[in-house]
N, C-alpha and C. Protein backbone atom coordinates (compact mmCIF):
# COMPACT_ATOMS: atom_id res chain seq x y z
N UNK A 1 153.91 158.76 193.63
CA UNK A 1 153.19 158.63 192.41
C UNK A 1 153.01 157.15 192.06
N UNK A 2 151.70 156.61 191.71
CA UNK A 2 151.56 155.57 191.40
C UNK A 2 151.20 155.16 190.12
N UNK A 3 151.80 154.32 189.45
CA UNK A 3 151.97 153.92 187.99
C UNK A 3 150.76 152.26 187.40
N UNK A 4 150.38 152.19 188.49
CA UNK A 4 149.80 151.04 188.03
C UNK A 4 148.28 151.04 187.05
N UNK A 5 147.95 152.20 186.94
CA UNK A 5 146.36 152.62 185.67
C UNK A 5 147.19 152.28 184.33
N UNK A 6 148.57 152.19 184.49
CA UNK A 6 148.95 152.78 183.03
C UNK A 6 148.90 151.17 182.37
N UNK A 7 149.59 150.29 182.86
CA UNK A 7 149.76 148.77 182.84
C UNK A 7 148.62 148.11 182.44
N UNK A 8 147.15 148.52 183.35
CA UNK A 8 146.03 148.00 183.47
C UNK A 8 145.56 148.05 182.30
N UNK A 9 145.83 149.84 181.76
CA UNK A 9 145.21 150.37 181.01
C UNK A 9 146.19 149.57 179.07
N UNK A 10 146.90 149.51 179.73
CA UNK A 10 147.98 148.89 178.32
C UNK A 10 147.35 147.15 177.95
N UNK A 11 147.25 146.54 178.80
CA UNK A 11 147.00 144.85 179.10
C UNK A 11 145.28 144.80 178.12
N UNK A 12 144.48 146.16 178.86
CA UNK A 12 143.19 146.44 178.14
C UNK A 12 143.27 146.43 176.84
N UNK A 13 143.96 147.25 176.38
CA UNK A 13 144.63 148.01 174.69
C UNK A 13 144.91 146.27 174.34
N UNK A 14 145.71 145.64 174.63
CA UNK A 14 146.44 144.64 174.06
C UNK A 14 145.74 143.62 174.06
N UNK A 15 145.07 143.30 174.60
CA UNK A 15 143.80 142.27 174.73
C UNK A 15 142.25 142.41 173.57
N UNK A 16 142.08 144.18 173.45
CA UNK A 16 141.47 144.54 172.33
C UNK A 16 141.85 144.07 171.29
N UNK A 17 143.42 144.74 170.63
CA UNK A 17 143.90 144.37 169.71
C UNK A 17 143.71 142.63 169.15
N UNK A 18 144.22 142.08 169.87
CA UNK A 18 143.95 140.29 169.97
C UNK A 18 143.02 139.96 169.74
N UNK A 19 141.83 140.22 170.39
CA UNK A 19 140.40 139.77 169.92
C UNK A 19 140.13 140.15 168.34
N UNK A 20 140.41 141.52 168.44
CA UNK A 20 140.28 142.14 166.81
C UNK A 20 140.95 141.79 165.85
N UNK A 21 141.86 140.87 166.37
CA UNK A 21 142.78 140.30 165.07
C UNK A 21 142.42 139.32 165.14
N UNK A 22 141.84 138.33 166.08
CA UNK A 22 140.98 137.31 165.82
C UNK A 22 139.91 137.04 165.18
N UNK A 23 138.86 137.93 165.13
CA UNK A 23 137.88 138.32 165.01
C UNK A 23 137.59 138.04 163.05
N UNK A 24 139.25 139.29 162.89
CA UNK A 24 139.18 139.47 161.29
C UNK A 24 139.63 138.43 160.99
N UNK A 25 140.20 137.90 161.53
CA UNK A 25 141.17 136.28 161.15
C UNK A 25 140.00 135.26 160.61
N UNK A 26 139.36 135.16 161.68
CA UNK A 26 138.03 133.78 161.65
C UNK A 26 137.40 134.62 160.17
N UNK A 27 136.90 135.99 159.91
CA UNK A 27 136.33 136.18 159.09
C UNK A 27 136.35 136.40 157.70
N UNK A 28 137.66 136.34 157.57
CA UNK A 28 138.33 136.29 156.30
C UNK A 28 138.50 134.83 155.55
N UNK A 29 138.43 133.93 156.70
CA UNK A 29 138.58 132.51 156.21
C UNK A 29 137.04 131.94 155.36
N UNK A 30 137.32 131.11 154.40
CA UNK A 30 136.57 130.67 153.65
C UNK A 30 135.46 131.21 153.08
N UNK A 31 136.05 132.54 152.20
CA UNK A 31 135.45 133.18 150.97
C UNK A 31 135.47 132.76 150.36
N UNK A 32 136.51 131.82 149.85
CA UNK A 32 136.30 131.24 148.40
C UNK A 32 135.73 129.99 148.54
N UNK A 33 135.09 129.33 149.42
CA UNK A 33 134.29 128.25 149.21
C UNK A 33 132.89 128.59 148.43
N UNK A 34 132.55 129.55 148.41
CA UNK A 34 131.13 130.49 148.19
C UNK A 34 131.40 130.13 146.66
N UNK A 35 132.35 130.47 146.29
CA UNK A 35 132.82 130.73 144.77
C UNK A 35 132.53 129.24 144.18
N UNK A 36 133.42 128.54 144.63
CA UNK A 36 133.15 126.84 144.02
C UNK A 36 132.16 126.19 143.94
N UNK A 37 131.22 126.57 145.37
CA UNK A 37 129.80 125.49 145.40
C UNK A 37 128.94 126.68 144.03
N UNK A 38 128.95 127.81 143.64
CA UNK A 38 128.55 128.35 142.26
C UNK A 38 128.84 128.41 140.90
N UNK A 39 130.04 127.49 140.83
CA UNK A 39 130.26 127.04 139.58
C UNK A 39 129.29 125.58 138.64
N UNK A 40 128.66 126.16 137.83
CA UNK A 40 128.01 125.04 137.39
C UNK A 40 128.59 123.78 137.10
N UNK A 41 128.18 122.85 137.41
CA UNK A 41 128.53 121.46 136.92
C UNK A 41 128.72 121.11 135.41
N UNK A 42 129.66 120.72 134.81
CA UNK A 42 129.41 120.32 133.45
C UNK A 42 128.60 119.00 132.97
N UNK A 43 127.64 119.41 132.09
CA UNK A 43 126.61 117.96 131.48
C UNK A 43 126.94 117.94 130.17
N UNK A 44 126.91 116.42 130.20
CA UNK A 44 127.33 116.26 128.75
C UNK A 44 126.65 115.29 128.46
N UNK A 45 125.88 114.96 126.75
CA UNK A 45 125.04 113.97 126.15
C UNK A 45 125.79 112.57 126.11
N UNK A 46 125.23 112.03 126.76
CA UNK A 46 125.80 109.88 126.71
C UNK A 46 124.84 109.87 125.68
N UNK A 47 123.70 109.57 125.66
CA UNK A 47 122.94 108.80 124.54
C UNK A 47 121.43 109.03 124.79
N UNK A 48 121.49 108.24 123.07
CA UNK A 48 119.60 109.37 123.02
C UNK A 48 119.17 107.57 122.68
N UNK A 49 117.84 107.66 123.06
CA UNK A 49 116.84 106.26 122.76
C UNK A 49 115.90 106.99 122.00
N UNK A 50 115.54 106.69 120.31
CA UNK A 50 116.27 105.97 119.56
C UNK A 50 117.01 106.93 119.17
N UNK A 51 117.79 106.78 118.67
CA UNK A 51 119.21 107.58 118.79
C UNK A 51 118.82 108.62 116.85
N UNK A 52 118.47 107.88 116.21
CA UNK A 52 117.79 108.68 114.88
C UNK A 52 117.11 107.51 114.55
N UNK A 53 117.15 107.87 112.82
CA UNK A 53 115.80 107.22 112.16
C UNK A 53 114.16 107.39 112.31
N UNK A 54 113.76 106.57 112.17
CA UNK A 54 112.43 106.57 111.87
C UNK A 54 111.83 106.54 113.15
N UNK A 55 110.71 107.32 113.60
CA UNK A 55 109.81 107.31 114.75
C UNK A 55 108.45 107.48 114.55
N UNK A 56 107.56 106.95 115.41
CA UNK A 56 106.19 107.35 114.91
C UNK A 56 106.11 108.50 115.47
N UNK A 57 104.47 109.51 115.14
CA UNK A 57 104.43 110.70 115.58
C UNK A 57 104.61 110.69 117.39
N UNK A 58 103.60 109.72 117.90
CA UNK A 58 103.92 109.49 119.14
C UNK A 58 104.74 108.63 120.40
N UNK A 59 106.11 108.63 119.55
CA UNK A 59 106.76 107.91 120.15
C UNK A 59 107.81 108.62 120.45
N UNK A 60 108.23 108.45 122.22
CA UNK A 60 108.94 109.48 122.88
C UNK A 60 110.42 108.92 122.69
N UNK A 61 111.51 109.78 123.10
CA UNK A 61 112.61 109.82 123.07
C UNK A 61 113.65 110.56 124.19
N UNK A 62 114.63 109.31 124.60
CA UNK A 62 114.73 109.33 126.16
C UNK A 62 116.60 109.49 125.99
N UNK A 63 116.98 111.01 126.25
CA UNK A 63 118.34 111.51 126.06
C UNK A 63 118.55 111.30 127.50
N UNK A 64 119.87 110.48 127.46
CA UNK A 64 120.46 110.86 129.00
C UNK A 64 122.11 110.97 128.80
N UNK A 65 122.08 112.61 130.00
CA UNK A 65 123.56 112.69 130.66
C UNK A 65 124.57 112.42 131.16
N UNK A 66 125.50 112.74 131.88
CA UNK A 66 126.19 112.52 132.53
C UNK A 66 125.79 113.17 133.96
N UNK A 67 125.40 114.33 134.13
CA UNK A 67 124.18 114.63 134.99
C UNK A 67 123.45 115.23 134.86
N UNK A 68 123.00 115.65 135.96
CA UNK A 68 121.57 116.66 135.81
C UNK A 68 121.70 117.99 134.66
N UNK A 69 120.86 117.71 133.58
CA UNK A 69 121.15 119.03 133.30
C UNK A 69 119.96 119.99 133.58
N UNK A 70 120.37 121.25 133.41
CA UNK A 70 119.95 122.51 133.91
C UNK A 70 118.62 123.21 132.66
N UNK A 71 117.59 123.61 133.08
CA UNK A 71 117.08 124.31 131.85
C UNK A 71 116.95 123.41 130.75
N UNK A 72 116.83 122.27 130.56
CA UNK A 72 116.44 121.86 128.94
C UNK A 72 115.52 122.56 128.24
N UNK A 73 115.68 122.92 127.25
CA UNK A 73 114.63 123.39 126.22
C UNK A 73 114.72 122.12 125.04
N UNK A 74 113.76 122.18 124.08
CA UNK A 74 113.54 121.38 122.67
C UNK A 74 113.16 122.27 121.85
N UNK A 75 113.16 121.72 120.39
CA UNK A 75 112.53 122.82 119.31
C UNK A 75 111.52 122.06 118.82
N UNK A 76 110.98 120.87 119.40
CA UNK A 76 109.97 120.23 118.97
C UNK A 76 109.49 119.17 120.20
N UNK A 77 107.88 119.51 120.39
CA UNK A 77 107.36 118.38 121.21
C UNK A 77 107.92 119.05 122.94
N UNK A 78 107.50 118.46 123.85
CA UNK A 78 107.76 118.66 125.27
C UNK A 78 108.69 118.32 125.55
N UNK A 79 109.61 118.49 126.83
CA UNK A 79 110.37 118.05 127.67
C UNK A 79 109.95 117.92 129.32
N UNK A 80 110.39 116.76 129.89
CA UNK A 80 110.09 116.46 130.94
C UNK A 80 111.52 115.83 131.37
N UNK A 81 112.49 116.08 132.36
CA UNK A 81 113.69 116.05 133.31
C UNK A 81 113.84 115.15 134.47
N UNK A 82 113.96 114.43 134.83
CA UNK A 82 114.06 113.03 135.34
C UNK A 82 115.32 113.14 135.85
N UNK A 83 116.32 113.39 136.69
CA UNK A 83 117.08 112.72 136.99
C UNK A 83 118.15 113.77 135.79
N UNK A 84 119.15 112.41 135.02
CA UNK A 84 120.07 112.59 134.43
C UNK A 84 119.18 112.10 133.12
N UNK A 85 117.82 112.13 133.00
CA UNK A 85 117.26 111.66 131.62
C UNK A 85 116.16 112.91 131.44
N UNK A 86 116.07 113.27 129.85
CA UNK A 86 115.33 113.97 129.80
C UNK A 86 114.51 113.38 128.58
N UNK A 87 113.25 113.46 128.74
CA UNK A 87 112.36 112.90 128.00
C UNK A 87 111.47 113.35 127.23
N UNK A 88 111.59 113.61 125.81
CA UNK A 88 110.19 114.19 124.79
C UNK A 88 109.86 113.31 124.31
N UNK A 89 108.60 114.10 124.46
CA UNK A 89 107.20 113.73 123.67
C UNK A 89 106.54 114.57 122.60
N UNK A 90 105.84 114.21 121.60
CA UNK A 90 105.21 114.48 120.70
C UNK A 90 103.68 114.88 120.65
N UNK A 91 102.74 115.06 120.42
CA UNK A 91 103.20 114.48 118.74
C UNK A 91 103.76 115.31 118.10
N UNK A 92 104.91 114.38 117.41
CA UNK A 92 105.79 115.22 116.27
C UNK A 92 105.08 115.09 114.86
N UNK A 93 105.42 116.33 114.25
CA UNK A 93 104.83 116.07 112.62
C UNK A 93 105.44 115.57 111.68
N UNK A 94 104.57 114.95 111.14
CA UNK A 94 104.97 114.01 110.16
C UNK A 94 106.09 114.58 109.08
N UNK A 95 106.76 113.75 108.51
CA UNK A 95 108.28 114.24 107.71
C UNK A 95 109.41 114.30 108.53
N UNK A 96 110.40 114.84 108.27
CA UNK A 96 112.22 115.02 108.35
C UNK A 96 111.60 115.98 109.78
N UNK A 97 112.47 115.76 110.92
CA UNK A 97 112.81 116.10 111.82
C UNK A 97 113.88 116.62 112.02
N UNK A 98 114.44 117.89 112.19
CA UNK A 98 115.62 117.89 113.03
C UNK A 98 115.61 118.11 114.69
N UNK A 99 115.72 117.76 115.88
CA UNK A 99 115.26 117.70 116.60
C UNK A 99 116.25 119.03 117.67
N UNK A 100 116.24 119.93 118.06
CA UNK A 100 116.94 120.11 118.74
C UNK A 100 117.10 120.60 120.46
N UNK A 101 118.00 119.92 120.98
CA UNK A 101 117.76 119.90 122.55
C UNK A 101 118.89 121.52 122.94
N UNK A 102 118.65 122.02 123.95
CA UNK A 102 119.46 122.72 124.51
C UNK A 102 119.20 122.33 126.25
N UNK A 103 120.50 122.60 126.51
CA UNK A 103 120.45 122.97 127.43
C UNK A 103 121.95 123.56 128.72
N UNK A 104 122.12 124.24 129.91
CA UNK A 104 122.75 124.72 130.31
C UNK A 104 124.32 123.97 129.82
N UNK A 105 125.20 124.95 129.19
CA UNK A 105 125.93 124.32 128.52
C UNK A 105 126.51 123.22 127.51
N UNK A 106 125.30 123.01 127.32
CA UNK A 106 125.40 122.53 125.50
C UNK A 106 124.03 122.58 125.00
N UNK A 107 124.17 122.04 123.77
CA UNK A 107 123.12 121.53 122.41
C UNK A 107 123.67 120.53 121.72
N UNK A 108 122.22 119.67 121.30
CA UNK A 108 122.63 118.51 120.76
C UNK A 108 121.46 118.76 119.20
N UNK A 109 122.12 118.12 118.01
CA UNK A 109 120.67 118.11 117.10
C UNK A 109 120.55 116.36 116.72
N UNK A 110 118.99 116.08 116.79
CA UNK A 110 119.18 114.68 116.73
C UNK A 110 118.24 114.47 114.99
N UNK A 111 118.27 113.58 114.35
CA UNK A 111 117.73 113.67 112.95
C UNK A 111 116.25 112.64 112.89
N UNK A 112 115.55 112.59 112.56
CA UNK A 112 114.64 111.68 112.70
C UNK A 112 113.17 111.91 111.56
N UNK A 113 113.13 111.07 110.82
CA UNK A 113 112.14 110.73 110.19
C UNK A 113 110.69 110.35 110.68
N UNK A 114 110.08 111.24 111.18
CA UNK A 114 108.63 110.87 111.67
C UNK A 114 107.45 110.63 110.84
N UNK A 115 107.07 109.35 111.45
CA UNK A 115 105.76 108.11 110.51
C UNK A 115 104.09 108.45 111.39
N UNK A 116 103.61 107.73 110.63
CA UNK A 116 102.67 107.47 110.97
C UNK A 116 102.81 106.77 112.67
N UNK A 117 101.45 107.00 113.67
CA UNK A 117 101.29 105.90 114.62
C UNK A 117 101.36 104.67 114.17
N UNK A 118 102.03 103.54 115.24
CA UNK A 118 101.53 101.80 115.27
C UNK A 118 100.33 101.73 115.25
């Protein structure tokens, strides 16, 4: 009686196993990188040009971040996104302004008295 299919047949089995635990090994690694590169960045307001006071109707105003922010909206006049600067324009109407910016994780309100053009 000869015993040697059984060996062949075991070395087969055990060599499966190995690959298959390799296999799941490599594929289990670095799920959670997925997670981190989808966490939004935090932006936060450095400074607005002119920061309040008095503006004419058509004179723009140039908020910049810390970075890029996401989605700006305004409650008055356009926005246009540049970089880490976001920029409105008017024309704003004449009187008390409150100006307000949003965007992906915050809001800012800026105050401003709007004049006549130069």
């Amino acid at each position: 009686m000869e015993l040697t299919p059984m060996p062949k047949l075991l070395r087969s089995f055990v060599l499966l196993l190995a690959g298959l635990f390799a296999v799941s090994t490599l594929a289990g690694c670095g799920g959670d990188d997925d997670i981190v590169a989808n966490e939004p960045v935090p932006v936060n307001f450095v400074k607005a040009i002119p920061s309040g006071g008095q503006i004419a109707t058509n004179e723009p105003i140039k908020v910049t971040f810390d970075n890029i922010p996401l989605d700006v909206k305004v409650s008055a006049g356009t926005v246009k996104v540049a970089g880490k600067t976001a920029t409105i324009t008017g024309p704003f109407t004449l009187g008390e302004l409150t100006l307000t910016i949003a965007w992906v994780g915050g809001t800012l309100a800026l105050n401003y008295t709007v004049t006549a053009p130069d």
